[in-house]
Protein backbone atom coordinates (compact mmCIF):
# COMPACT_ATOMS: atom_id res chain seq x y z
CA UNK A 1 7.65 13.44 0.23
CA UNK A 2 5.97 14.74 3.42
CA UNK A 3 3.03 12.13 4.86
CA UNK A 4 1.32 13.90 8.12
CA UNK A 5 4.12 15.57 10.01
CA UNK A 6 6.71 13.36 8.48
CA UNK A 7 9.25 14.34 5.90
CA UNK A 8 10.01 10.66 3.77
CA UNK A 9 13.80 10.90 2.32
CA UNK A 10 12.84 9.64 -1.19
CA UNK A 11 15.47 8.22 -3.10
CA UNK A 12 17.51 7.52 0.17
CA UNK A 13 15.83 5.09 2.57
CA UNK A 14 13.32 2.53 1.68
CA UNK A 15 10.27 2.84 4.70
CA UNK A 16 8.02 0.28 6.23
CA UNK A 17 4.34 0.31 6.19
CA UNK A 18 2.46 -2.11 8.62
CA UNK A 19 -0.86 -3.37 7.90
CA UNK A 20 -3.71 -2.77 10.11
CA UNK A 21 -6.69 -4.80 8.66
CA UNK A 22 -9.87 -4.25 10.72
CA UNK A 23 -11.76 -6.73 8.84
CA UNK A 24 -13.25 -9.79 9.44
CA UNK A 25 -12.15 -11.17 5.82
CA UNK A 26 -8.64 -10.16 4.98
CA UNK A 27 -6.78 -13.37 3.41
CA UNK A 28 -3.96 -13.45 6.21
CA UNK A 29 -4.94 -11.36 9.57
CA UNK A 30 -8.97 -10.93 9.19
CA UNK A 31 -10.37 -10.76 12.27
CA UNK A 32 -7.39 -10.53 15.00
CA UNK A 33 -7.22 -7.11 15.16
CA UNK A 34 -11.25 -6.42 14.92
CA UNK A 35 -11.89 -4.04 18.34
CA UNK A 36 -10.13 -0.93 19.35
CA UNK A 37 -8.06 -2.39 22.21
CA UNK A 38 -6.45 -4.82 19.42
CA UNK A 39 -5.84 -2.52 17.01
CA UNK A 40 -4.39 -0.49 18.83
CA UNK A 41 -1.94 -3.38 20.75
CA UNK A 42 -1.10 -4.04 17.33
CA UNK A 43 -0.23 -0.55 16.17
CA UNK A 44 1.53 -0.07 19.02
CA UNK A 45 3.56 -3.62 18.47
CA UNK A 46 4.28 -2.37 15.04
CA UNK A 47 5.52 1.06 15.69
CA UNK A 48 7.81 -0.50 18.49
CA UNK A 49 9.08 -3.06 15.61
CA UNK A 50 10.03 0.13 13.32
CA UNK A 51 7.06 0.87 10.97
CA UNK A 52 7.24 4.36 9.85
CA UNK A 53 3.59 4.67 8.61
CA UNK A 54 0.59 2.50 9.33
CA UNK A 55 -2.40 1.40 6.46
CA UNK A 56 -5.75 1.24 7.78
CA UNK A 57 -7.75 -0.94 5.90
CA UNK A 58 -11.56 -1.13 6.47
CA UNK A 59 -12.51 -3.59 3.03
CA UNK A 60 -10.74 -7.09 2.35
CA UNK A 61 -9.16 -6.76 -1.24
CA UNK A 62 -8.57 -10.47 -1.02
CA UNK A 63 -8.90 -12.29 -4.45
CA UNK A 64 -12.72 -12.34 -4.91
CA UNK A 65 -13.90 -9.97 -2.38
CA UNK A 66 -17.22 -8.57 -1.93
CA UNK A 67 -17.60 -4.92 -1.59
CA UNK A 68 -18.49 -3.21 1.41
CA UNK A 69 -21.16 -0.79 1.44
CA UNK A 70 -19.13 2.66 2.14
CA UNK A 71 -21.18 4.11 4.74
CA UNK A 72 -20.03 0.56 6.49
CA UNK A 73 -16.65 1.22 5.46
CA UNK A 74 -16.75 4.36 7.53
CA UNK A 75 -18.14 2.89 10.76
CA UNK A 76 -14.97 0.21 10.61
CA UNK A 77 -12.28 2.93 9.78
CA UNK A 78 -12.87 6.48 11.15
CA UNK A 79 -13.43 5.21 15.20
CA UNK A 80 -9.78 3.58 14.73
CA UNK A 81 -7.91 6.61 12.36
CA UNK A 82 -8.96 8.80 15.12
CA UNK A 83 -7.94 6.59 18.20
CA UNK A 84 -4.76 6.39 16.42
CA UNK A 85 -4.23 10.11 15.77
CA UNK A 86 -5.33 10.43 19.67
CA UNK A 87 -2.31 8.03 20.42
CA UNK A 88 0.58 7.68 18.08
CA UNK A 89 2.39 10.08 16.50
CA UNK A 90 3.31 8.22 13.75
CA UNK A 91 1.60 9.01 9.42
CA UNK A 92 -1.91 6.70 8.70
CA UNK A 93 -2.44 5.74 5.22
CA UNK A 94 -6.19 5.04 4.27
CA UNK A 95 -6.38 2.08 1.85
CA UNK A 96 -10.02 2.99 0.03
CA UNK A 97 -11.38 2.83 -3.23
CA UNK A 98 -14.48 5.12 -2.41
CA UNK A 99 -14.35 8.77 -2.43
CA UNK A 100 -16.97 9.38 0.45
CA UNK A 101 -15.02 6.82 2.68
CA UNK A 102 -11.47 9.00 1.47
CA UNK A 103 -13.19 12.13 2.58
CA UNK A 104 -14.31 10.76 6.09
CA UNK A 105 -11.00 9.30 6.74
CA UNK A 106 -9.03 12.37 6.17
CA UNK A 107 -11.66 14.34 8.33
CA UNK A 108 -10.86 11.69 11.20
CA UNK A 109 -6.87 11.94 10.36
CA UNK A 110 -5.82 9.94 7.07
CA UNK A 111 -2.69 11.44 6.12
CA UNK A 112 -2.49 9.57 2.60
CA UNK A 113 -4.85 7.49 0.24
CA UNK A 114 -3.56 3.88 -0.95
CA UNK A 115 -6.19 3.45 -3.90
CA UNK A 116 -6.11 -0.09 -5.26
CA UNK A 117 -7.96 1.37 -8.60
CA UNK A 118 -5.47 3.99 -9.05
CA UNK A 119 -8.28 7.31 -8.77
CA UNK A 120 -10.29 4.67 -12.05
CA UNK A 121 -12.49 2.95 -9.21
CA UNK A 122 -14.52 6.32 -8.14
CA UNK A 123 -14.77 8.93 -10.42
CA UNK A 124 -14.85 11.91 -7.93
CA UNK A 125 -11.22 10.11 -5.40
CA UNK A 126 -8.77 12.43 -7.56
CA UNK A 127 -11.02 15.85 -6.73
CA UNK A 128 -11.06 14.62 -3.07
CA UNK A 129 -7.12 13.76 -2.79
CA UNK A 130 -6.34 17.14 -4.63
CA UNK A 131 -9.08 19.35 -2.48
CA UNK A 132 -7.32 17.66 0.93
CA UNK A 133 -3.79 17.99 -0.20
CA UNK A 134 -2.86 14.54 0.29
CA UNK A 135 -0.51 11.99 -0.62
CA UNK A 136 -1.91 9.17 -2.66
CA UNK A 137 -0.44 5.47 -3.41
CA UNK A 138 -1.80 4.60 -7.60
CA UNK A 139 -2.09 1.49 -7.74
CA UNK A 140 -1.96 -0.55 -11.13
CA UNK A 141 -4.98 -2.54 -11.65
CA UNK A 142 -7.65 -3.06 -14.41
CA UNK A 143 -10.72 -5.19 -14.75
CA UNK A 144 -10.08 -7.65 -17.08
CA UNK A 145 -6.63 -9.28 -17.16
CA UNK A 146 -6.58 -9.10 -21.18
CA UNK A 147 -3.04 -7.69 -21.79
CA UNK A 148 -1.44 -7.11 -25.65
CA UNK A 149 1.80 -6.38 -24.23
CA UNK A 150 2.04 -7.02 -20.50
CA UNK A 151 4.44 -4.54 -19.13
CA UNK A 152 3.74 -1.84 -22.15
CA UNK A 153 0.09 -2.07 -21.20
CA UNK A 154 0.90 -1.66 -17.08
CA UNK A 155 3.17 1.48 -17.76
CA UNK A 156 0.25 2.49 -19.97
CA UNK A 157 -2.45 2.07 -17.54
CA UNK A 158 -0.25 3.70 -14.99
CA UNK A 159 0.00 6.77 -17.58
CA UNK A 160 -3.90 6.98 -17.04
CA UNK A 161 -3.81 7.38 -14.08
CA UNK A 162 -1.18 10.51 -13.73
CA UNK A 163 -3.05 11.92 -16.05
CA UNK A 164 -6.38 11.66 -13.91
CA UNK A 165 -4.11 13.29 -11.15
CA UNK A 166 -2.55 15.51 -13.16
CA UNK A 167 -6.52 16.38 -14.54
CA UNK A 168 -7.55 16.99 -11.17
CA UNK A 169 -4.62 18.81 -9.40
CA UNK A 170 -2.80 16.73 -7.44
CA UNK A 171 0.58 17.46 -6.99
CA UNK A 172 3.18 15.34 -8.70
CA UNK A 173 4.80 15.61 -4.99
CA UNK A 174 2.12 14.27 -3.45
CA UNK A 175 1.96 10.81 -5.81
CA UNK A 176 3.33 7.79 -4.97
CA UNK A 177 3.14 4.19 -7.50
CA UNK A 178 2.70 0.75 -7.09
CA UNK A 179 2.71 -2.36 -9.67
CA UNK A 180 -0.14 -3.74 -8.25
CA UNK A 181 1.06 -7.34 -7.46
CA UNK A 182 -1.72 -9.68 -6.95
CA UNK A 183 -4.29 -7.79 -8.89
CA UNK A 184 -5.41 -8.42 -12.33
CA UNK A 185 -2.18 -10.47 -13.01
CA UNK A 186 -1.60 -14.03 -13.20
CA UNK A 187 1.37 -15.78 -10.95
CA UNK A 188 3.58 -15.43 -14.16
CA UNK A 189 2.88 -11.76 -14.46
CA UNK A 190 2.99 -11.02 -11.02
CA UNK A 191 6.52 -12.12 -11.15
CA UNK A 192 7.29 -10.18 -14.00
CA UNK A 193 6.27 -6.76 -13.00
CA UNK A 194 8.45 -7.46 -10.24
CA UNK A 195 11.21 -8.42 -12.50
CA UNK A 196 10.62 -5.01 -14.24
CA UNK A 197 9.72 -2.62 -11.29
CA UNK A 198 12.77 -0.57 -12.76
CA UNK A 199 10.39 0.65 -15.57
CA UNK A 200 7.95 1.63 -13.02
CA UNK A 201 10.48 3.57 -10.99
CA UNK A 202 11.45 5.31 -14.35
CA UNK A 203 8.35 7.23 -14.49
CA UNK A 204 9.78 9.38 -11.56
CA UNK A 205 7.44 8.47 -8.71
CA UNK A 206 8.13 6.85 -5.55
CA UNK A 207 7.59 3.15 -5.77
CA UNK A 208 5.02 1.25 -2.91
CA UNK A 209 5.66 -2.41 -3.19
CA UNK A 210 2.86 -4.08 -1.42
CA UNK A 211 3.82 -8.48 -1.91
CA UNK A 212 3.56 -9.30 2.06
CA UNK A 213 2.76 -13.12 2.28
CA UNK A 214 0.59 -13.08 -1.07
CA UNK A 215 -0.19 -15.99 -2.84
CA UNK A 216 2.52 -15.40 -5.88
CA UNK A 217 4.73 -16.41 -2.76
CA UNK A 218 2.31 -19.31 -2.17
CA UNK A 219 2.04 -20.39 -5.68
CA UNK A 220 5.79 -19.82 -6.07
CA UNK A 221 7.00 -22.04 -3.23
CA UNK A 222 4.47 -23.94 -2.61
CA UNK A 223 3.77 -22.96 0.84
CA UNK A 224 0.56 -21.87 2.89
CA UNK A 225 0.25 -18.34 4.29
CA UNK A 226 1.93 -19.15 7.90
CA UNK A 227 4.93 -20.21 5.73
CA UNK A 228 5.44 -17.39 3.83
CA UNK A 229 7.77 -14.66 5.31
CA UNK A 230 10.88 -15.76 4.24
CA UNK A 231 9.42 -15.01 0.45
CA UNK A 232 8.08 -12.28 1.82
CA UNK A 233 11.39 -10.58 3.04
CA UNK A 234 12.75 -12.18 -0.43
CA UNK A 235 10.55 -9.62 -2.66
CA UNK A 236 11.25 -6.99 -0.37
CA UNK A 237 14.96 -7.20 -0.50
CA UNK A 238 14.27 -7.66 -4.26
CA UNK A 239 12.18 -4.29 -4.58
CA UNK A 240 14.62 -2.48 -2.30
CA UNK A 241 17.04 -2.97 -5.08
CA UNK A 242 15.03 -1.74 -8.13
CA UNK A 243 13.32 1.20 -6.81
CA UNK A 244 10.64 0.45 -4.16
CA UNK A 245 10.74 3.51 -1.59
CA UNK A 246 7.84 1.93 0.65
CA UNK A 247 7.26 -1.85 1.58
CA UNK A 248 4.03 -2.39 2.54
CA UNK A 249 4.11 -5.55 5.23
CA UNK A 250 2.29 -7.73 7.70
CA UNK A 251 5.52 -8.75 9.48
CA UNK A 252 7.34 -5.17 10.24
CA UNK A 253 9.92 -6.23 13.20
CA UNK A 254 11.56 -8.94 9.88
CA UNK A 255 11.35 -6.59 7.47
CA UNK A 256 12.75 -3.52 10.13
CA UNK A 257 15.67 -5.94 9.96
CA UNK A 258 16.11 -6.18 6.73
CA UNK A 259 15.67 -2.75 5.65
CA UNK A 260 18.16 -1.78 8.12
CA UNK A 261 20.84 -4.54 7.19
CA UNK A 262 20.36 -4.07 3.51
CA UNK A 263 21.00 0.01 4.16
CA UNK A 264 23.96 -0.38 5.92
CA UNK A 265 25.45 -2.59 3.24
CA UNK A 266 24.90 0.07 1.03
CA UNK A 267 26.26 2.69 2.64
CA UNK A 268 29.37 1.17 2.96
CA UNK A 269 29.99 1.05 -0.38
């Protein structure tokens, strides 16, 4: 899978993606990296700790959020996409919903779209991902939380949307999936379409996993967000193993470690 200038090794390496919030609302780093000359310390701390692609996120997708008016959403993420692009040579993933913010971000850089609605949130985000010739990141999610058959009705949602892609021209190269954890799922079933990320991996895609310091870790152990990498580098190691190409992460210097430590394990096989 090529991302910006970048050729990803599917099926071979597993590749970090560090998490640049600029919002003032995110549920673990909203707010410390709102201005240019932090978000850019902090890109720059990340790509030094081994991330290999950065999401730029201009809308908290915290439980409950409130949506931000796109033309907002713009103001927050083009200034720092482009800053970025000026600096780093290093693939930025866009993590929108909205087709017009999609569309701006690509003009200022994007490389790739991480939709949490998986192209179902804005009718026209598949036309603009297959007119730019982008990557895109489906994410499962759904409205109400109302499932017959939990893991039969995830794969089937997931179904829906390839078939939007496939509707609209995107390249089966150029698609990437993720279970969704933390959206529309209980702490139960969160767990569970880990347990069962195989079956995700099955439908031929490379797998985003995307469970940095969330509260299924919280809920799980216990613990508040400071306390929460150790489960975080637990689900990682756990995706790693049943078919997650990309971990997205807060804490990229841990999970650098890991990755790398988990690979060379392997390959020694």
């Amino acid at each position: 899978m090529r991302i910006g200038n970048k050729e990803f090794d599917i099926g071979k390496h597993t590749y970090i993606m560090g998490i640049l919030n600029v919002t003032p609302d995110s549920f673990w780093d909203g707010g410390r990296f709102l201005g240019m000359d932090r978000s850019l310390t902090h890109v720059a701390e990340m790509i030094n700790d081994g991330a290999d692609i950065i999401d730029v996120g201009g809308e908290s997708t915290r439980p409950g959020y409130k949506a931000l008016d796109a033309a907002d959403e713009i103001e927050r993420v083009m200034p720092v996409i482009e800053a970025i692009k000026d600096r780093f040579d290093i693939p930025i993933s866009l993590d929108t919903y909205k087709n017009t913010v999609a569309w701006a971000g690509i003009g200022a850089g994007a490389d790739m779209i991480n939709d949490i609605w998986g192209l179902k949130g804005d009718d026209k985000m598949a036309d603009v991902v297959s007119g730019a010739h982008v990557p895109v990141c489906i994410m499962h999610n759904r409205k109400n939380a109302n499932y017959r058959d939990f893991m039969t009705d995830v794969i089937s949602d997931l179904k829906e949307s390839l078939s939007i892609a496939e509707n609209a021209g995107i390249a089966p190269e150029n698609i990437m999936l993720d279970p969704g954890v933390g959206f529309a799922k209980d702490r139960v079933q969160n767990l569970e379409v880990m347990a069962h990320m195989d079956e995700i991996a099955s439908l031929g895609y490379p797998v985003l996993l995307g469970v940095s310091r969330k509260s299924v870790i919280g809920d799980t152990l216990k613990l508040p967000l400071e306390e929460r990498l150790e489960g975080s580098l637990a689900t990682s190691a756990w995706g790693m193993m049943h078919g997650a190409t990309f971990i997205r992460v807060h804490d990229v210097k841990e999970h650098r470690r890991l990755v790398d430590m988990m690979e060379a394990i392997r390959d020694a096989q």
